[in-house]
Protein backbone atom coordinates (compact mmCIF):
# COMPACT_ATOMS: atom_id res chain seq x y z
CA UNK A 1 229.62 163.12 98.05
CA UNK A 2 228.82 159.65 99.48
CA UNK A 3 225.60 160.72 100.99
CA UNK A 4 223.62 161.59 97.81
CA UNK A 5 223.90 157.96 96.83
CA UNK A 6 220.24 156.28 97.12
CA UNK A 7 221.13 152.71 97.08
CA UNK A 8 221.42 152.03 100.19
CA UNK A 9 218.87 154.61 101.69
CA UNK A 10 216.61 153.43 99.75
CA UNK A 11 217.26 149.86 100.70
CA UNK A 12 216.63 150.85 104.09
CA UNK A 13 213.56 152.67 103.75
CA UNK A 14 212.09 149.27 101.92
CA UNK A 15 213.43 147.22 104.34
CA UNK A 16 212.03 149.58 107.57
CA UNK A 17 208.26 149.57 106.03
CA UNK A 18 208.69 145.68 105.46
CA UNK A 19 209.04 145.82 109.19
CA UNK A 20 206.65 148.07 109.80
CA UNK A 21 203.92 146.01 107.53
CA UNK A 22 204.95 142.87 108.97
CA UNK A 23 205.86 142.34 112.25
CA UNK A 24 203.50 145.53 113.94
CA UNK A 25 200.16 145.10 113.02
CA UNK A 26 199.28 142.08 114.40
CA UNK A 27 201.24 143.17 117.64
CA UNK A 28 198.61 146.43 117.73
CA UNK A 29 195.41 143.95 116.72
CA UNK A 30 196.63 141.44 119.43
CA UNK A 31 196.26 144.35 121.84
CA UNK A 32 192.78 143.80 124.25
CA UNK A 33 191.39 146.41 126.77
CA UNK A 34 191.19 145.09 130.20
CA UNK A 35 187.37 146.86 130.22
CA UNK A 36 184.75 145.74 127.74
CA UNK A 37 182.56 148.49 127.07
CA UNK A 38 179.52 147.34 128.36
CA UNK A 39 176.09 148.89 126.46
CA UNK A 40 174.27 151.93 128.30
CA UNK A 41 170.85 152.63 128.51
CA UNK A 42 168.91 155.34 126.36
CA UNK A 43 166.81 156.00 129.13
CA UNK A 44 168.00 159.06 131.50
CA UNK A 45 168.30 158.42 135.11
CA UNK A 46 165.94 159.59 137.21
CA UNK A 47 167.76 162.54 139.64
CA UNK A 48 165.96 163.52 143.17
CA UNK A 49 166.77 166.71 144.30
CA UNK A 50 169.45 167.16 147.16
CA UNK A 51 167.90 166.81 150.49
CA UNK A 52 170.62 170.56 152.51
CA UNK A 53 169.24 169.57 156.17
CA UNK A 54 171.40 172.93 157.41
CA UNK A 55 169.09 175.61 154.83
């Protein structure tokens, strides 16, 4: 049975995770948002109450 044979599976799975370690990473840390987060305020807004001109 020519399947159970690890040589070249094994091959392949060395040769997919050099791939993987290799070429993708600095593809994903390359990757920039088009939005900066931009630091909020700690202070909480002040809210007016809603002005119903029909109650």
């Amino acid at each position: 049975m020519p399947q159970l044979n690890p040589a070249p599976w094994f091959a392949i799975l060395i040769f997919t995770w050099v791939v993987f370690l290799t070429i993708l990473p600095p593809k994903v840390l390359a990757h920039t948002f088009p939005n900066e987060p931009s630091p909020q305020s700690t202070q909480k807004p002040k809210t007016e109450p809603w002005n119903w001109p029909w109650h």
